[in-house]
N, C-alpha and C. Protein backbone atom coordinates (compact mmCIF):
# COMPACT_ATOMS: atom_id res chain seq x y z
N UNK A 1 148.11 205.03 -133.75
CA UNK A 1 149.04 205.99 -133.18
C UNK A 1 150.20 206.18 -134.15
N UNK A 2 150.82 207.60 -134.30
CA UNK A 2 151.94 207.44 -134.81
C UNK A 2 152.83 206.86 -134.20
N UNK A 3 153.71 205.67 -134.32
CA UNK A 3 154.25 205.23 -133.39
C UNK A 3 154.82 203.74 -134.59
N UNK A 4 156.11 203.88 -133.93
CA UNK A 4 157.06 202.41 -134.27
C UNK A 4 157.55 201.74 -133.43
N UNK A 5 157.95 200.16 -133.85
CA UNK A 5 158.00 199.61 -132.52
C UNK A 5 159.14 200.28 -131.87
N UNK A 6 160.15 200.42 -132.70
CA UNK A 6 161.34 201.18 -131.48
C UNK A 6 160.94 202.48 -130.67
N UNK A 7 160.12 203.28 -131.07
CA UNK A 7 159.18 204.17 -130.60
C UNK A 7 158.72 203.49 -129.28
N UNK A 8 157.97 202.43 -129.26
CA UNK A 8 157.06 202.35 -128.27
C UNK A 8 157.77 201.54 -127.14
N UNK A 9 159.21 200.29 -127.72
CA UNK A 9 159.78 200.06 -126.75
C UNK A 9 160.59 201.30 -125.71
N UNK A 10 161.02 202.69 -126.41
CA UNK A 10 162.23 203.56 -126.24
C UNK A 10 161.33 204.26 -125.28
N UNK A 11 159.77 204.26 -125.19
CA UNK A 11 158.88 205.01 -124.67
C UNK A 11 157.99 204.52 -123.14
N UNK A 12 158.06 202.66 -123.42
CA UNK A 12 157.21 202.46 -122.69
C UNK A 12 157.27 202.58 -121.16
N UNK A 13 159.19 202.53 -120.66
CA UNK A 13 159.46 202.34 -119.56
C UNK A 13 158.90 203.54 -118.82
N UNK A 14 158.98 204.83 -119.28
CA UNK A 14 158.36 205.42 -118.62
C UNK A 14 157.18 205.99 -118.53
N UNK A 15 156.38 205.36 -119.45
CA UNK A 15 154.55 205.18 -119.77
C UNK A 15 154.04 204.38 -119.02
N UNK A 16 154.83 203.03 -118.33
CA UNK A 16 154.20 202.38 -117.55
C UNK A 16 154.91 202.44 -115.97
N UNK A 17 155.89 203.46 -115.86
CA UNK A 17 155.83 204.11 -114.44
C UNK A 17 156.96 203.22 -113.72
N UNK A 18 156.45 202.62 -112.80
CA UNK A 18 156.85 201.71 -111.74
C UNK A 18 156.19 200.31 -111.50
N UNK A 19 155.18 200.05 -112.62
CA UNK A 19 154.61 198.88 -113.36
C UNK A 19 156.09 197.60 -113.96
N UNK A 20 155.43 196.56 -113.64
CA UNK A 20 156.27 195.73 -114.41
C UNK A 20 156.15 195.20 -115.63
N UNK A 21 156.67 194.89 -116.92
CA UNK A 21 156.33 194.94 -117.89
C UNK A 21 157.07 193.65 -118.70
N UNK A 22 156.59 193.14 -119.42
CA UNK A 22 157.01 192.15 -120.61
C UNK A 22 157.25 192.37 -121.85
N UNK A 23 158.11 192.74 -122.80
CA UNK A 23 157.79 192.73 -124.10
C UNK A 23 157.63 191.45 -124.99
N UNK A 24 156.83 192.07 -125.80
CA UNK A 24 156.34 190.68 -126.94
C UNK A 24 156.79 190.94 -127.92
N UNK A 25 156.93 190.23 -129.28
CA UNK A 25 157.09 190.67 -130.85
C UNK A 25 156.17 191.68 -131.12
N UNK A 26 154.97 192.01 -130.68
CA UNK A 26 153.97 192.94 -130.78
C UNK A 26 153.27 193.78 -130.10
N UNK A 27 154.23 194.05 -128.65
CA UNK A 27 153.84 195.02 -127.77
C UNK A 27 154.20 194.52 -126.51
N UNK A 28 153.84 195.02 -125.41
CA UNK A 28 153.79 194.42 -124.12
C UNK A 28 152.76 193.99 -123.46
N UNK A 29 152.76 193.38 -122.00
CA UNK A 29 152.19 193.06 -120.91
C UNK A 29 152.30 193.38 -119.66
N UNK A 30 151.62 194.47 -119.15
CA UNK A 30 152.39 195.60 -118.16
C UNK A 30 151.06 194.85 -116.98
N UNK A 31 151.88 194.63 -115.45
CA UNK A 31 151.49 194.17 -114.64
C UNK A 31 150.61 195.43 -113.92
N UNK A 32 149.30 195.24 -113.84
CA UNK A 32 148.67 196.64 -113.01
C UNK A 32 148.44 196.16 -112.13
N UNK A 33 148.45 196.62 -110.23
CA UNK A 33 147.94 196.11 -109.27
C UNK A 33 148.04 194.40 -109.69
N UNK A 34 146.61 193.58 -109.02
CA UNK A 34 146.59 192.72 -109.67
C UNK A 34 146.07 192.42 -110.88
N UNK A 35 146.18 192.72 -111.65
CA UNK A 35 145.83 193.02 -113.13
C UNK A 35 146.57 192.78 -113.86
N UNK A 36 146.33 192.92 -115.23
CA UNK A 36 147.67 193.30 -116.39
C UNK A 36 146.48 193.72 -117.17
N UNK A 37 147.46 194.56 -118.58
CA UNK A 37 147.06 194.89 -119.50
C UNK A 37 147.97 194.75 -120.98
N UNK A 38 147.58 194.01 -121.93
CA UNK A 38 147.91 193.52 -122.88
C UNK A 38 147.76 194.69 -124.05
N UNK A 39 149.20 195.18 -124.17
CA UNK A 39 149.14 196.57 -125.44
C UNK A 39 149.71 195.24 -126.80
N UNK A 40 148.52 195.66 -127.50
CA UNK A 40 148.91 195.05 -128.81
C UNK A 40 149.47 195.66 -130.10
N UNK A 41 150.47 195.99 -130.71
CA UNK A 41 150.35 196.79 -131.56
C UNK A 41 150.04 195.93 -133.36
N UNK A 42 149.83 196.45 -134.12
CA UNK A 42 149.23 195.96 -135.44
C UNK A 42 150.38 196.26 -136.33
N UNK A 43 150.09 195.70 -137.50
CA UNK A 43 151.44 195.96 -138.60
C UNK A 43 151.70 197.20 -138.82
N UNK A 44 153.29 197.47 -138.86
CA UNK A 44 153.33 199.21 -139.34
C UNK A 44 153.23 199.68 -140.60
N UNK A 45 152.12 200.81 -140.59
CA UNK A 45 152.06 201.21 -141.85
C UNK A 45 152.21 202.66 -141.99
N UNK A 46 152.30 203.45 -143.01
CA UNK A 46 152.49 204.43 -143.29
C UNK A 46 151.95 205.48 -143.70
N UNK A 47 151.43 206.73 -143.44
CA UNK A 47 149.90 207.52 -143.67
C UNK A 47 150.92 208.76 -144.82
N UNK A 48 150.54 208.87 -145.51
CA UNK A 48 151.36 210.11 -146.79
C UNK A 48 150.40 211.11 -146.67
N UNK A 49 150.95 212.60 -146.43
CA UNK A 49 150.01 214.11 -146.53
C UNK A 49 151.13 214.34 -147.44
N UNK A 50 150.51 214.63 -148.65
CA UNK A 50 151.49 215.29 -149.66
C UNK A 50 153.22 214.81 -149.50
N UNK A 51 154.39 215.87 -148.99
CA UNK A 51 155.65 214.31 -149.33
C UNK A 51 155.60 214.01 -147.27
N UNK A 52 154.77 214.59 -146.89
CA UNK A 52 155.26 213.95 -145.38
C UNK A 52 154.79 212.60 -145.41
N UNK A 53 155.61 211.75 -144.76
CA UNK A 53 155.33 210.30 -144.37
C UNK A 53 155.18 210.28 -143.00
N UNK A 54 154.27 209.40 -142.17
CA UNK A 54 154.40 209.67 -141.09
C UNK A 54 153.87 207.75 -140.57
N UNK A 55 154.83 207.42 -140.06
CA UNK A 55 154.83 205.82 -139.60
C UNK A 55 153.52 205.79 -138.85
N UNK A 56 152.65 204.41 -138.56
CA UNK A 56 151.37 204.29 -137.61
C UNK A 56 151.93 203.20 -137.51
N UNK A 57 150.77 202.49 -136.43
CA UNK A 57 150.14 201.59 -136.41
C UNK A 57 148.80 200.92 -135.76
N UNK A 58 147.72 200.24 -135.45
CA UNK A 58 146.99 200.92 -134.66
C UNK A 58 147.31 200.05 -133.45
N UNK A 59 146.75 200.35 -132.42
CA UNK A 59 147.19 199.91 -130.53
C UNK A 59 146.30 199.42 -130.16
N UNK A 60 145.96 198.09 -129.49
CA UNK A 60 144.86 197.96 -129.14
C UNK A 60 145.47 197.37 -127.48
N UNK A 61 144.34 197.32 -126.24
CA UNK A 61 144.75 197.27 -124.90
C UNK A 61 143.74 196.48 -124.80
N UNK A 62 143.85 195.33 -123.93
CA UNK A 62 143.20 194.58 -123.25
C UNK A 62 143.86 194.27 -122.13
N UNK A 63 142.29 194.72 -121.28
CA UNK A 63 142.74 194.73 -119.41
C UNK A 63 142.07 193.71 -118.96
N UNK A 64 142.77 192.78 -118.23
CA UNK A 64 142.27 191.33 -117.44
C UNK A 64 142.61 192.09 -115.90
N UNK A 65 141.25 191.64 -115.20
CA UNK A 65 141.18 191.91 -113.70
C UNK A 65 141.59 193.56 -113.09
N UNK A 66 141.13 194.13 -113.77
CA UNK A 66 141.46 195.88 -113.35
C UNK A 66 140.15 196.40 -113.63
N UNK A 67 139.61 197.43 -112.26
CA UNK A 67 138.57 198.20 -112.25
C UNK A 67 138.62 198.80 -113.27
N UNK A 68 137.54 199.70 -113.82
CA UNK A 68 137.71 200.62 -114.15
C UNK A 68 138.27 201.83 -113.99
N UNK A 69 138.71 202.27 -112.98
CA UNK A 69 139.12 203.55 -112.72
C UNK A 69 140.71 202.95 -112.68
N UNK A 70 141.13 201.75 -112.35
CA UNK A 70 142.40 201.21 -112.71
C UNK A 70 142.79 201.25 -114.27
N UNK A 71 142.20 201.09 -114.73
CA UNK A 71 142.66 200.99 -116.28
C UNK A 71 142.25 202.20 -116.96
N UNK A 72 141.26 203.41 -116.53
CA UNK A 72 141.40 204.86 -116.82
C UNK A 72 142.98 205.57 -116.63
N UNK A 73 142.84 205.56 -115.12
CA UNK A 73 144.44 205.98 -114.69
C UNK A 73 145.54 205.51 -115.34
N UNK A 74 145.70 204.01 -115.43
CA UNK A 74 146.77 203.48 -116.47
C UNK A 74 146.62 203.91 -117.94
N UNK A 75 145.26 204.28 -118.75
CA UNK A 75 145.52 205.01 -120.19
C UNK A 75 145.88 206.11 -120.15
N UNK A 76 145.19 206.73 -119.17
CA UNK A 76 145.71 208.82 -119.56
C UNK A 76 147.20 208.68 -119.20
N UNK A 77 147.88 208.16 -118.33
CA UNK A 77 149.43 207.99 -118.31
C UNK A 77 149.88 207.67 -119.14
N UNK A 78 149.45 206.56 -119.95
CA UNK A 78 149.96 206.06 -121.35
C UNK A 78 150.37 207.22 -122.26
N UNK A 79 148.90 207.59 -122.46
CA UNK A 79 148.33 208.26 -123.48
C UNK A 79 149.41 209.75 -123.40
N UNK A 80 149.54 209.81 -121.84
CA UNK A 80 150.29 211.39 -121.89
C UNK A 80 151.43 211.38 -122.10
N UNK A 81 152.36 210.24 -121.78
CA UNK A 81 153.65 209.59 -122.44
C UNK A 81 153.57 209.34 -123.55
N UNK A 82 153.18 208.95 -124.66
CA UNK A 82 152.95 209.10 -126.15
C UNK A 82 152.35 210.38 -126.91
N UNK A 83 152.09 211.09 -126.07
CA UNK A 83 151.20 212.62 -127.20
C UNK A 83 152.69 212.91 -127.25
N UNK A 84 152.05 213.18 -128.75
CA UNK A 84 153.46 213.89 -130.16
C UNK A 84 152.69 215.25 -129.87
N UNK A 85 154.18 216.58 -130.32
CA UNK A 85 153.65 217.57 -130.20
C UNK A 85 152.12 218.11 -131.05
N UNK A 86 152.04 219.25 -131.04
CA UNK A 86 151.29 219.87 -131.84
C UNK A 86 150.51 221.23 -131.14
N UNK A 87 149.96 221.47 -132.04
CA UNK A 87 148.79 222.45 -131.21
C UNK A 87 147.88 223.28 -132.22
């Protein structure tokens, strides 16, 4: 994702709703139902298109004790709280 950690802390409160949440040195632990889900993020690195720079890193989620359709609903919310413009 394009995304930095101050990015993703400045972002998450309202990506994860009315969820309770933990931060780590490397992401959070957002309480689903009875569940959680563990957002990991990876070292930040940097992608160059000619002089644009544009920060990444990649995201990885691991869900303990959540259906599937629990942890669908919890990504597209994510996911729709983090889409950068474009079109």
């Amino acid at each position: 994702m394009a995304l930095t950690m101050q990015n993703f802390q400045r972002t998450l409160p309202r990506a994860v709703g009315e969820h309770s949440y933990t931060l780590h040195s490397n992401g959070a632990t957002v309480v689903v139902g009875e569940g959680e889900v563990t957002i990991e993020l990876g070292p930040q690195q940097l992608r160059k298109i000619a002089l644009l720079e544009i920060p990444w890193c990649r995201v990885d989620f691991v869900a303990r004790n959540l259906t599937e359709d629990q942890f669908k609903e919890f990504a597209e919310n994510f996911h729709r709280h983090f889409q950068r413009g474009g079109g």
